[in-house]
N, C-alpha and C. Protein backbone atom coordinates (compact mmCIF):
# COMPACT_ATOMS: atom_id res chain seq x y z
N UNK A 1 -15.84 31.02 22.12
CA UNK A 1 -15.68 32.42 21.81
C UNK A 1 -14.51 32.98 22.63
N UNK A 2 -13.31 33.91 22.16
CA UNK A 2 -12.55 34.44 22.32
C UNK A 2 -12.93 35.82 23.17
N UNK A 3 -12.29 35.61 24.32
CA UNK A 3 -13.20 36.63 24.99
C UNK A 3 -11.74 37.92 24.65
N UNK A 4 -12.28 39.62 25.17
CA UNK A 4 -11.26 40.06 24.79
C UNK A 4 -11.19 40.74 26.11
N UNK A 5 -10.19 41.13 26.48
CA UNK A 5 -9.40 41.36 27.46
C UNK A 5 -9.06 43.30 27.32
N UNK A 6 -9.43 44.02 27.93
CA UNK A 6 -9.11 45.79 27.43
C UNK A 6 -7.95 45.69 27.94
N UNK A 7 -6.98 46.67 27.77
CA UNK A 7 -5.51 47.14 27.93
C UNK A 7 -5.85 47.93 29.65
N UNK A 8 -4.37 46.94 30.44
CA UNK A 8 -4.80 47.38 31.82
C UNK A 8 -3.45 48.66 32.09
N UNK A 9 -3.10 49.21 32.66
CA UNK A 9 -1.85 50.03 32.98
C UNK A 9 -1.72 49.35 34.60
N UNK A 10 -0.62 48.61 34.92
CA UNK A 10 -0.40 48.30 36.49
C UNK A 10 0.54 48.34 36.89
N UNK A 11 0.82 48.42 38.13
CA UNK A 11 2.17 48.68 39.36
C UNK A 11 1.96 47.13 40.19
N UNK A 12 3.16 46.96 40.03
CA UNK A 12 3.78 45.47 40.97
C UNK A 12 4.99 45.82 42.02
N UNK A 13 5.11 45.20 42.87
CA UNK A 13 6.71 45.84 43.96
C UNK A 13 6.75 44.21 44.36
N UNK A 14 7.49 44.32 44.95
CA UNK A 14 7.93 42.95 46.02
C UNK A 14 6.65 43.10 47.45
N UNK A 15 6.78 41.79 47.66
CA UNK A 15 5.95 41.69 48.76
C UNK A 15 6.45 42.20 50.52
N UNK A 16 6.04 43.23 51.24
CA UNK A 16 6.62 43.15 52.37
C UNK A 16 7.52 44.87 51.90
N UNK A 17 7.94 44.70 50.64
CA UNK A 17 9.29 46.24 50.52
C UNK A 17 7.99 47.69 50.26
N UNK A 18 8.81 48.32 50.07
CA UNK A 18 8.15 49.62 49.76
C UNK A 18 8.60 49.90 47.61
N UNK A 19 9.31 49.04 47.75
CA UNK A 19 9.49 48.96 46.04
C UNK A 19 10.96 48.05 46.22
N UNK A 20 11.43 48.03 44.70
CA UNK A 20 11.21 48.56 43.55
C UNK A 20 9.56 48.30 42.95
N UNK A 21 8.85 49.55 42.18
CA UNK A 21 7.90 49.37 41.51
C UNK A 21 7.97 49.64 39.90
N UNK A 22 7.25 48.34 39.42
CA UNK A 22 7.37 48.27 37.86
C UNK A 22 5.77 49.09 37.43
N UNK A 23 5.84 49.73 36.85
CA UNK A 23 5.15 50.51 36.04
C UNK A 23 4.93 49.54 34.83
N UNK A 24 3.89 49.16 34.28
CA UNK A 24 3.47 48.25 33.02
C UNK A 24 2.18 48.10 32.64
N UNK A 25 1.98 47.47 31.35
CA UNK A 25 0.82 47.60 30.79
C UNK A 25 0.64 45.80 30.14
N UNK A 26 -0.87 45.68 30.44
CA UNK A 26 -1.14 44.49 30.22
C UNK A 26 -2.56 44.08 29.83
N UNK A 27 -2.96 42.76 29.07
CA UNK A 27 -4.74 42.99 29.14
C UNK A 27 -4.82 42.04 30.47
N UNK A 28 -3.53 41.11 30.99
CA UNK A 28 -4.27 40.27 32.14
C UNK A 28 -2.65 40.52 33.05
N UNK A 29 -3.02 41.69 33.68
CA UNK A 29 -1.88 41.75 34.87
C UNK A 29 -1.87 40.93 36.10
N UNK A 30 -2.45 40.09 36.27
CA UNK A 30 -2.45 39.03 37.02
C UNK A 30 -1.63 38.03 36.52
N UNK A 31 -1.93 37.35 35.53
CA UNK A 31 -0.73 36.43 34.67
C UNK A 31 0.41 37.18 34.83
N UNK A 32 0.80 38.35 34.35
CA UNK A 32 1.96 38.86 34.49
C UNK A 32 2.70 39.16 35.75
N UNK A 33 2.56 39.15 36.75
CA UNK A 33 2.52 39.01 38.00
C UNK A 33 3.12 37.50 38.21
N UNK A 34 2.57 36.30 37.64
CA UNK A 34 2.86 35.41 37.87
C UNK A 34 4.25 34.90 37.04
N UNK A 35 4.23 35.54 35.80
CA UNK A 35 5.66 35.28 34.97
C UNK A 35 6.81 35.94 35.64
N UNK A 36 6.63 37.16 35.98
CA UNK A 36 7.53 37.90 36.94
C UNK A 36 8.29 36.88 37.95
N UNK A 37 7.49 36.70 39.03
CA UNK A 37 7.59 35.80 39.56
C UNK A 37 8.83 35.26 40.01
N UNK A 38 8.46 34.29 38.65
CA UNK A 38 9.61 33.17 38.52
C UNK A 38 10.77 33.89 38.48
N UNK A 39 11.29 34.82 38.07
CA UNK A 39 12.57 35.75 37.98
C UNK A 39 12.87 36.31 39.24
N UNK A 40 12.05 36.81 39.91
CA UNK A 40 12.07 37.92 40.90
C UNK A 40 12.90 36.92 42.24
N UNK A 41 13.96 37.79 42.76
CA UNK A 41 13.90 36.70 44.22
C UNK A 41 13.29 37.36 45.52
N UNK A 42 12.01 38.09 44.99
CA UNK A 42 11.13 38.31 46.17
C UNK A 42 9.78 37.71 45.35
N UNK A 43 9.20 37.33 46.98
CA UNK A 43 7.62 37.25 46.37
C UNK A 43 7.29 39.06 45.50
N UNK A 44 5.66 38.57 44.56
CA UNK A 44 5.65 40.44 44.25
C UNK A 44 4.39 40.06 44.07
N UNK A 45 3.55 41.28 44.12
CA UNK A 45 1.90 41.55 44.64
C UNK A 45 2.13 42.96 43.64
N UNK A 46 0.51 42.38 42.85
CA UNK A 46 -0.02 43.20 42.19
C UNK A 46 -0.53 44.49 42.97
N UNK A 47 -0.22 46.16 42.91
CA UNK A 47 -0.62 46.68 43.84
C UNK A 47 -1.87 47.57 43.71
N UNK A 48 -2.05 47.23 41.75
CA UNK A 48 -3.56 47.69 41.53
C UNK A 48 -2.90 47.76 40.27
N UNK A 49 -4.26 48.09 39.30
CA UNK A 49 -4.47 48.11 37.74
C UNK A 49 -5.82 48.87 37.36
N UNK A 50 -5.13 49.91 36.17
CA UNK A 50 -6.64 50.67 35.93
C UNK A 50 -6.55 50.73 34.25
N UNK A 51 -7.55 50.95 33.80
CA UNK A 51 -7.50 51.06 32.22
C UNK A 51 -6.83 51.89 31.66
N UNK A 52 -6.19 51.37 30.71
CA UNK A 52 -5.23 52.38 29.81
C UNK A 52 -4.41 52.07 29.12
N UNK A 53 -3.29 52.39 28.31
CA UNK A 53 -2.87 51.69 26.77
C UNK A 53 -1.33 51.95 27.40
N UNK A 54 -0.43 51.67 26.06
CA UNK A 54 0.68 51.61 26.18
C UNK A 54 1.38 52.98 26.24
N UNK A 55 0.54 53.49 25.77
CA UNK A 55 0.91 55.06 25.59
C UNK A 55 1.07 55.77 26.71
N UNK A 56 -0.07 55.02 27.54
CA UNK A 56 -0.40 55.81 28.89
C UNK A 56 0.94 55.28 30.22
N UNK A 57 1.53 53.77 30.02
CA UNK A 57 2.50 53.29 30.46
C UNK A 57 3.71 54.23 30.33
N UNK A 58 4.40 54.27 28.57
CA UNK A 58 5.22 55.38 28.40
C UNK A 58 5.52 56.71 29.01
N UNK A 59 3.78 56.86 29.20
CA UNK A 59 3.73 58.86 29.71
C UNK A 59 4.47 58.40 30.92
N UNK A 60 4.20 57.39 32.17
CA UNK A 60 3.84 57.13 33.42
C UNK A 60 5.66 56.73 33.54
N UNK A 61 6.67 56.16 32.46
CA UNK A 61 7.62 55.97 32.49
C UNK A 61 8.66 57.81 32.20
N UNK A 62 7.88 58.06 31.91
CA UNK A 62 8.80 59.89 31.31
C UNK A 62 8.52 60.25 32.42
N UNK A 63 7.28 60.13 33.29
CA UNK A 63 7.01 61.24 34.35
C UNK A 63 7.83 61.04 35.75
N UNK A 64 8.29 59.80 35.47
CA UNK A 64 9.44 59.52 36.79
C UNK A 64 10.30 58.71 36.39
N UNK A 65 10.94 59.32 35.10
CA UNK A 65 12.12 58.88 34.53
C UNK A 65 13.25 59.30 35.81
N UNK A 66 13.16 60.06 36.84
CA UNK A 66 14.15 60.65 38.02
C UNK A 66 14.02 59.79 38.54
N UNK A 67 13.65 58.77 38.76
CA UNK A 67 13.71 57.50 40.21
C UNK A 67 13.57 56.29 39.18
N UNK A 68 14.05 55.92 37.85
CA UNK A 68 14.09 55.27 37.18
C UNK A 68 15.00 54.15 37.32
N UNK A 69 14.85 52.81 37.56
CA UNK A 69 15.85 51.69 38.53
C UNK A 69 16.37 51.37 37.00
N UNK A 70 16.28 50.12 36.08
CA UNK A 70 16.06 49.33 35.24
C UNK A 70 14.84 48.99 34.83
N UNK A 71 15.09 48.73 33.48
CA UNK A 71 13.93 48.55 32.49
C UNK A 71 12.30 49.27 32.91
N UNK A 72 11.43 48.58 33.47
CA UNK A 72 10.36 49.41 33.89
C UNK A 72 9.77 49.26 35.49
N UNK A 73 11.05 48.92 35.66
CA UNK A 73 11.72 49.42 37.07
C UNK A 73 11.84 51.00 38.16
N UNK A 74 10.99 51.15 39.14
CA UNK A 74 11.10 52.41 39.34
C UNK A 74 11.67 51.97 41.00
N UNK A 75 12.31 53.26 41.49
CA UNK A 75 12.82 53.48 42.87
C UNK A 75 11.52 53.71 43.53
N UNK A 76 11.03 53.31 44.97
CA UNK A 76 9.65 53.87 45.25
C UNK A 76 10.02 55.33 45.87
N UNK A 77 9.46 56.00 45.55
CA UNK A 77 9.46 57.79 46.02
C UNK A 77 7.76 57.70 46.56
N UNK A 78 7.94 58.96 47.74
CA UNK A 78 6.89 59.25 48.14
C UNK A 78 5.86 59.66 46.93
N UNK A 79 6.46 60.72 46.10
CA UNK A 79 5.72 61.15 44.68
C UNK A 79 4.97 59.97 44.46
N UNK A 80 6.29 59.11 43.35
CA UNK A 80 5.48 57.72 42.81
C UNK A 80 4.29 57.51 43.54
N UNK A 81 4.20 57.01 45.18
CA UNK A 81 3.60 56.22 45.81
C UNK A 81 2.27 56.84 45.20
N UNK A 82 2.22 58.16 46.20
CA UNK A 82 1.19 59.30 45.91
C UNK A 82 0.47 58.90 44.61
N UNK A 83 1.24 59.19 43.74
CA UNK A 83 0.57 59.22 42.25
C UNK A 83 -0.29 57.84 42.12
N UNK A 84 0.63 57.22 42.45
CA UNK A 84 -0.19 55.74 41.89
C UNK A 84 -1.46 55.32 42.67
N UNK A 85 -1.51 55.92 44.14
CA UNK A 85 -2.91 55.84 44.96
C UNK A 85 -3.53 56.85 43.71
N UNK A 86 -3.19 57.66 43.98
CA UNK A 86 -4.20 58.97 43.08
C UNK A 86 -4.78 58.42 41.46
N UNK A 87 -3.92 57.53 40.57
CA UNK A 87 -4.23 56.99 39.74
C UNK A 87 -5.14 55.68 39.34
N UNK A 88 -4.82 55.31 40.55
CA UNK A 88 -5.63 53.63 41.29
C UNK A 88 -6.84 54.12 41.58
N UNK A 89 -7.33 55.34 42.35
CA UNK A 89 -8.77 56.30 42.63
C UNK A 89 -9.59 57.10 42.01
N UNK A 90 -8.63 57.80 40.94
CA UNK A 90 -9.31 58.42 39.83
C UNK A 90 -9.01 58.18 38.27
N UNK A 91 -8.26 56.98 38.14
CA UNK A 91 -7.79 56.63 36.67
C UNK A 91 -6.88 57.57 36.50
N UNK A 92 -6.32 56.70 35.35
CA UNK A 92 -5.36 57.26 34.30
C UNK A 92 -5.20 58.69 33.96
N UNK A 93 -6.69 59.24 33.50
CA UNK A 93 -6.71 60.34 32.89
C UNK A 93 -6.73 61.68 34.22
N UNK A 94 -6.66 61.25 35.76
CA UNK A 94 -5.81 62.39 36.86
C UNK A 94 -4.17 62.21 36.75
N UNK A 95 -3.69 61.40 36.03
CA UNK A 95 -2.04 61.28 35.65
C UNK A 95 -1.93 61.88 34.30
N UNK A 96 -2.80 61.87 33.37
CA UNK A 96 -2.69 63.04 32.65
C UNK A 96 -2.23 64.52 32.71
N UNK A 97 -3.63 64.59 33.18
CA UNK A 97 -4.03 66.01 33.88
C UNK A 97 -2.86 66.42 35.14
N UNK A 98 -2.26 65.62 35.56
CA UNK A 98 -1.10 66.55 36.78
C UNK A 98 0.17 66.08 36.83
N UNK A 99 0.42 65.34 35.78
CA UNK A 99 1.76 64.59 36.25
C UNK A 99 2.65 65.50 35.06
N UNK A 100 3.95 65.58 35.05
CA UNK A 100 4.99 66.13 34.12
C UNK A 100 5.83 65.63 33.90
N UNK A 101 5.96 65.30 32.38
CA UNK A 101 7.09 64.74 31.68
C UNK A 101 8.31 64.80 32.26
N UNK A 102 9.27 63.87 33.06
CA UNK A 102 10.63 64.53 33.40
C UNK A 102 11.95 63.90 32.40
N UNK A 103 11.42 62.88 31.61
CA UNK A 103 12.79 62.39 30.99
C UNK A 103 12.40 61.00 30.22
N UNK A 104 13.37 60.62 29.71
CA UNK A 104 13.09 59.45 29.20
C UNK A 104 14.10 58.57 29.94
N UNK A 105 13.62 57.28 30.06
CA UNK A 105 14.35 55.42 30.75
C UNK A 105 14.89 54.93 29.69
N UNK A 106 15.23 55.59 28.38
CA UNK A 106 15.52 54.83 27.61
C UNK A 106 16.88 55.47 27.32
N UNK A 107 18.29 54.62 26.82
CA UNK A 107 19.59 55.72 26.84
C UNK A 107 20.18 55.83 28.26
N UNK A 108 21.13 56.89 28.01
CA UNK A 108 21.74 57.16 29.43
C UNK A 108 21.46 58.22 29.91
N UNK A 109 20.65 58.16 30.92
CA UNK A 109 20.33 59.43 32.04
C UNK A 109 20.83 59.54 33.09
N UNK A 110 21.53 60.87 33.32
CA UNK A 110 22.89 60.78 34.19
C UNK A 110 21.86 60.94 35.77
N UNK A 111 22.64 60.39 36.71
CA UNK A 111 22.26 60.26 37.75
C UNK A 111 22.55 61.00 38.68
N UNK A 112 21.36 61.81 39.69
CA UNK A 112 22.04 63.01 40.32
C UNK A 112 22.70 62.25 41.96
N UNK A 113 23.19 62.92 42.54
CA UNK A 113 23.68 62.44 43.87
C UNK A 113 22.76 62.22 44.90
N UNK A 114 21.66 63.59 44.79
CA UNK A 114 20.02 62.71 45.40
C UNK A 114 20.13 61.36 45.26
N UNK A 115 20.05 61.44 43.75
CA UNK A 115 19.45 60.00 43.32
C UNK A 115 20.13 58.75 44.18
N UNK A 116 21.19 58.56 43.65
CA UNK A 116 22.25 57.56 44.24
C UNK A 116 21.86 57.42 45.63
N UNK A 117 22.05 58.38 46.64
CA UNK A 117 21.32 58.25 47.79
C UNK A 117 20.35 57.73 48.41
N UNK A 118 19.33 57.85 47.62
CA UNK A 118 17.92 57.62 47.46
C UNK A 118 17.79 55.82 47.88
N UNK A 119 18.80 55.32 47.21
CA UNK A 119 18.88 53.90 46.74
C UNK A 119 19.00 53.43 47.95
N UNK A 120 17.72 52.30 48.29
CA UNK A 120 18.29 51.37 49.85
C UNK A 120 19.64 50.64 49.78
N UNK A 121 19.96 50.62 50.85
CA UNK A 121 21.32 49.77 51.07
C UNK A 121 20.90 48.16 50.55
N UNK A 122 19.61 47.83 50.53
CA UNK A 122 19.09 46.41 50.67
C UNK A 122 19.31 46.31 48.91
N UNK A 123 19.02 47.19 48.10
CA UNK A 123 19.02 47.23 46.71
C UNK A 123 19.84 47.28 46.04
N UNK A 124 20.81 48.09 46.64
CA UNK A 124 22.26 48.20 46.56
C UNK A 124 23.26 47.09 46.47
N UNK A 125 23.30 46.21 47.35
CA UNK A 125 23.32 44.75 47.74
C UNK A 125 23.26 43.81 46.57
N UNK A 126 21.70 43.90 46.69
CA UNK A 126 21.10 43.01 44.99
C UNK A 126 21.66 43.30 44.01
N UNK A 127 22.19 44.35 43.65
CA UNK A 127 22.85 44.54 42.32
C UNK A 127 24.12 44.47 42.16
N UNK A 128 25.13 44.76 43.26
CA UNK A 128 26.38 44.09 43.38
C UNK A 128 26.18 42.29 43.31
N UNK A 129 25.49 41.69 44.00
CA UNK A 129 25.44 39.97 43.61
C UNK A 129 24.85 39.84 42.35
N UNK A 130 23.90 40.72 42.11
CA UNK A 130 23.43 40.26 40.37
C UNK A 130 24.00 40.41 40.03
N UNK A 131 24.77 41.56 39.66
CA UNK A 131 26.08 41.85 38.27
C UNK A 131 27.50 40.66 38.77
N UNK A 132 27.81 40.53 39.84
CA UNK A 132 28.79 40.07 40.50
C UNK A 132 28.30 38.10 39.38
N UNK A 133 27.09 37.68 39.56
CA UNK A 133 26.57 36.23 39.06
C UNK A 133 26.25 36.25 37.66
N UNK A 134 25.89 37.51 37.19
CA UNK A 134 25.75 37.49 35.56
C UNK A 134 27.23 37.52 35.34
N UNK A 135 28.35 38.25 35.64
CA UNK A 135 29.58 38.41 35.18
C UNK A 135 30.28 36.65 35.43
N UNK A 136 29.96 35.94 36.35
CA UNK A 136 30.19 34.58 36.62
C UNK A 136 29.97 33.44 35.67
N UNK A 137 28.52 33.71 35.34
CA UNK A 137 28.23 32.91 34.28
C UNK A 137 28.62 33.60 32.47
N UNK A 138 28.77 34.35 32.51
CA UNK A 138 29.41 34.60 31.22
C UNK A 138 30.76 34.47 31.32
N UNK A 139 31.45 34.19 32.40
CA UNK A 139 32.27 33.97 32.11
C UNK A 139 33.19 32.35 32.13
């Protein structure tokens, strides 16, 4: 028998950092954790998972579209942190109830000078050698 698995909503970061944190939705966020993984060049630790759909992922991607890294990639902000204890303690539906739409991750969302700031020097780093090794091999 096919067992079924409910729709989880979870946050992953690197092991040891304070982020980047991925915002995602899964029925077994543990496996996913482990596919990550292999990509990531940090270890990364599941940092909790609570019930909820894709929809509820999306909201959770608009509501801190402002600290938005790549794909479902977030900058860690004190906010984020906050929220996601608060969501990890009372579910999904207290991120309903208090969180506010700020934008969409999808397209180009211009970046304020906060923002840029915001960014560790350590992250900063990583993405000059990533783009610097993707531009290598394509070429």
């Amino acid at each position: 028998m096919r067992r079924i698995y409910p729709t989880l909503v979870y946050f992953i970061k690197p092991c040891g950092l304070d982020g980047p944190i991925k915002i995602g939705a899964s029925k077994r966020p543990a496996i996913r954790v482990i596919d990550l993984a292999a990509w990531s060049p940090w270890p990364l630790e599941l940092i909790g998972a609570v019930e909820g759909t894709t929809a509820d992922e999306r909201f959770l991607h608009r509501c801190f579209a402002d600290c938005h890294s790549h794909r479902e990639w977030f900058h860690s902000t004190p906010a984020l942190r906050e929220a996601i204890r608060n969501i990890l303690d009372q579910g999904i539906q207290f991120a309903r109830s208090t969180l506010v739409e700020k934008g969409s991750i999808r397209g180009n969302n211009p970046r304020s000078v906060e923002f840029k700031q915001r960014l560790s020097l350590r992250m900063k780093a990583y993405w000059v050698r990533h783009k610097e090794e993707r531009r290598r091999a394509l070429s």
